[in-house]
Protein backbone atom coordinates (compact mmCIF):
# COMPACT_ATOMS: atom_id res chain seq x y z
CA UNK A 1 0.00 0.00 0.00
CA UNK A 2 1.10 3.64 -0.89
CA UNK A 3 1.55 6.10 2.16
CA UNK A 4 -1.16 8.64 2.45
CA UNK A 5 0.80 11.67 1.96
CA UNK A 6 -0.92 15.04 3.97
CA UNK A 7 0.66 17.91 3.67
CA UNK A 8 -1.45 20.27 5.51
CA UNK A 9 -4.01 20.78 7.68
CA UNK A 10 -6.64 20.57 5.09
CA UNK A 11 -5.31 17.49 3.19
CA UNK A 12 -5.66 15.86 6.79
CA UNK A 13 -9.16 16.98 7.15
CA UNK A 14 -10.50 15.62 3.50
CA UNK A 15 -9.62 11.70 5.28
CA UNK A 16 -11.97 13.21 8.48
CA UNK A 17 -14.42 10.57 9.11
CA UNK A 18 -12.63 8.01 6.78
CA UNK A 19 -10.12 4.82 7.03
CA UNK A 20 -6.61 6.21 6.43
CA UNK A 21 -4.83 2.88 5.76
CA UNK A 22 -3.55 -0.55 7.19
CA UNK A 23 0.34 -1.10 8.01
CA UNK A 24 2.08 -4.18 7.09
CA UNK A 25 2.52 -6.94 9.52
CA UNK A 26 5.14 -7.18 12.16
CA UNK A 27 6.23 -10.38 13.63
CA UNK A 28 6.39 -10.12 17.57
CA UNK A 29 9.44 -13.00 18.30
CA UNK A 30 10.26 -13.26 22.22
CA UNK A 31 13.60 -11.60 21.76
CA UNK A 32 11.58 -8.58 21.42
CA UNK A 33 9.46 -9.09 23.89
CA UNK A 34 12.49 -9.47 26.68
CA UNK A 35 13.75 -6.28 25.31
CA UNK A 36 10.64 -4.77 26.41
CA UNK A 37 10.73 -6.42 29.53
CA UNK A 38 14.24 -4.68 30.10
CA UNK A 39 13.25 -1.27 29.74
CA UNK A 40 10.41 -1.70 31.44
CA UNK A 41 11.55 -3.69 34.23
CA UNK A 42 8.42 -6.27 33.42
CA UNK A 43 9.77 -9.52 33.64
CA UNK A 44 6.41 -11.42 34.19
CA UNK A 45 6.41 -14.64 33.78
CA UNK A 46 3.57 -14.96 30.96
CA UNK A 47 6.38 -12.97 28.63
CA UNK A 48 9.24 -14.30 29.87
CA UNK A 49 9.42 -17.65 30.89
CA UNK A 50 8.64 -19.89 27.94
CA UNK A 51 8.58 -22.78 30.00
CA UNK A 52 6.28 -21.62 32.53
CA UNK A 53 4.06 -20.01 30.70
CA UNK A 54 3.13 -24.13 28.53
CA UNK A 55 1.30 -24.17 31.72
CA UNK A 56 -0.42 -21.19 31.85
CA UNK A 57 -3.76 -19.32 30.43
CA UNK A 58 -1.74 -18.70 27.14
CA UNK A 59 0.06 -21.99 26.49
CA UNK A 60 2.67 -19.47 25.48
CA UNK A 61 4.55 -16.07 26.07
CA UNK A 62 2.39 -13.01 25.34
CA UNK A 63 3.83 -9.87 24.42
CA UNK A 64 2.80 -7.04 26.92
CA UNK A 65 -0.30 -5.11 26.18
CA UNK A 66 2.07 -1.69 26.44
CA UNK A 67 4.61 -3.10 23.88
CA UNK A 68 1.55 -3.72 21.67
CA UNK A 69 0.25 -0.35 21.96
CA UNK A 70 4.15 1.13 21.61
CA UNK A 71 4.28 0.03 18.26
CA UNK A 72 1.63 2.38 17.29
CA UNK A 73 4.29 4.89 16.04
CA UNK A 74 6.24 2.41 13.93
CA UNK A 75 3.55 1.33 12.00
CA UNK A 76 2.07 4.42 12.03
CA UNK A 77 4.61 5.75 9.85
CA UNK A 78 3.95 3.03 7.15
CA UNK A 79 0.61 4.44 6.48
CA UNK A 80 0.93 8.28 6.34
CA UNK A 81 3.94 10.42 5.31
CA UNK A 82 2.96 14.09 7.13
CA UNK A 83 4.84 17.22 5.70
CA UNK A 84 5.36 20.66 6.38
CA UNK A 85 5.00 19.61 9.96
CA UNK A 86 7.42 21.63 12.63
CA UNK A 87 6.57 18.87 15.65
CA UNK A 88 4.43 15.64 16.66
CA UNK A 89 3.10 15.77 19.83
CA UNK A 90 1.84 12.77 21.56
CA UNK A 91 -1.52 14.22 23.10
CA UNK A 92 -3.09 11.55 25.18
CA UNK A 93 -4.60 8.01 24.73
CA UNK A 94 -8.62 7.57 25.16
CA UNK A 95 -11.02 4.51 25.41
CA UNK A 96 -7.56 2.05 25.56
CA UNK A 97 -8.78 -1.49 25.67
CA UNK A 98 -6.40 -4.48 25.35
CA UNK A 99 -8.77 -6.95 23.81
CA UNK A 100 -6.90 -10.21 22.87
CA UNK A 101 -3.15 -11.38 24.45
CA UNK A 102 -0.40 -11.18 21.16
CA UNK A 103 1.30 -14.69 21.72
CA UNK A 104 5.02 -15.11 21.04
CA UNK A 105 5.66 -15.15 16.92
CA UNK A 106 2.03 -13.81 16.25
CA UNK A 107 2.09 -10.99 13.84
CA UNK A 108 0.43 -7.33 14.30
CA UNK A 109 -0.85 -4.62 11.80
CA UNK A 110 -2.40 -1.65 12.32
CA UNK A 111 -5.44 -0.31 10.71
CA UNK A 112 -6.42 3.49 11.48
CA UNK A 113 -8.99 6.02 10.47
CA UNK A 114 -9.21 9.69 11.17
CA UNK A 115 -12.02 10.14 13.67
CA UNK A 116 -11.24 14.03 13.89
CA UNK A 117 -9.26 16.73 13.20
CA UNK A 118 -9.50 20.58 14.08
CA UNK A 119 -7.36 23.66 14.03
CA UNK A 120 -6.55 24.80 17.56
CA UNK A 121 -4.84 28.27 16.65
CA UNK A 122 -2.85 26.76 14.20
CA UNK A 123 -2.14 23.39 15.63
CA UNK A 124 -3.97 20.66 14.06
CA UNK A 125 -5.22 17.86 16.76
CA UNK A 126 -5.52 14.84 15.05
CA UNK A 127 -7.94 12.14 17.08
CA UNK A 128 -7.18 8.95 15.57
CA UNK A 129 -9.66 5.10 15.78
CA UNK A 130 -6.72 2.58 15.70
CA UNK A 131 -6.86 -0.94 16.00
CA UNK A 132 -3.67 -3.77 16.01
CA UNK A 133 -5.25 -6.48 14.37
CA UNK A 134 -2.77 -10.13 14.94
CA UNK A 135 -2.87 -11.84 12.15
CA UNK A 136 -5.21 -14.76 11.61
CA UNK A 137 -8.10 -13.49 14.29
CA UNK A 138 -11.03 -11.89 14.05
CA UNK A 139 -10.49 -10.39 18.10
CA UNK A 140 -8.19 -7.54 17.63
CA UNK A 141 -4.89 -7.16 20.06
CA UNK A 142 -6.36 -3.62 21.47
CA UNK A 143 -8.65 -0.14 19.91
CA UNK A 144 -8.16 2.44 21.32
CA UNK A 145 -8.23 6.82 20.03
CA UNK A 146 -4.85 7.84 19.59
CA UNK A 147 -4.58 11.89 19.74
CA UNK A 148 -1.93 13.72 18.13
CA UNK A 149 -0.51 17.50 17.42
CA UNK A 150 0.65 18.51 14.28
CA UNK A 151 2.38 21.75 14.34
CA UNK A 152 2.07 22.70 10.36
CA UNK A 153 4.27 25.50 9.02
CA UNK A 154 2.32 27.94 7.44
């Protein structure tokens, strides 16, 4: 899929209402998950301990609902390319819900619309439906409404 390309605040507001695009999929492999539960200092046996967790709810490691969510950006930037844009400003997270555990190896997308977008004195805030869909089920991994600011040049 081609990246959406916006290059102002009106090119973002003709997608208001409207899917903007789906990422490619990205495998989540435990390596990645134990580098999450470094920085984070979340060593939880359901995502770290392969062993332990055969016997557990999963039958496997599950990534962490946060590293799900944190790789919102990443994929985010498969889907849109935004120009003339001084700053992005991560604005808040609303109605987060972490639907369906990512096992170990599972894959993620993400699929996004634009759910609104107004000019606040020349900063564009940007509320955006997302969803990480795993590949193969019909439960997504979590929704939630991602808001951004996009500080255009003029």
């Amino acid at each position: 899929m081609e990246k959406v390309i916006i290059n102002s605040f009106e090119d973002f507001k003709a997608y208001e209402g409207k899917e903007i695009g789906v990422s490619d999929y990205l495998e989540i492999p435990q390596d990645r998950i134990n580098q999450f539960a470094d920085a984070t200092l979340d060593h939880q046996w359901i995502h770290c301990d392969a062993e332990k967790a055969k016997d557990g709810p999963f039958g496997t490691p599950i990534a962490h609902g946060y590293l799900t969510l944190s790789l919102m950006p990443y994929l985010w930037e498969q889907i849109i390319e935004v120009n003339n844009s001084k700053m992005l400003v991560n604005y808040g997270i609303e109605k987060l819900r972490f639907n369906k555990p990512v096992t170990v190896n599972s894959k993620v997308r993400l699929r996004t619309k634009l759910k609104s977008i107004e000019n606040l004195r020349g900063i564009s805030k940007a509320v955006l439906s997302i969803n990480i869909e795993i590949e193969g089920e019909r439960k997504t991994a979590l929704d939630a409404d991602i808001v951004f600011l996009y500080h255009f040049v003029n």
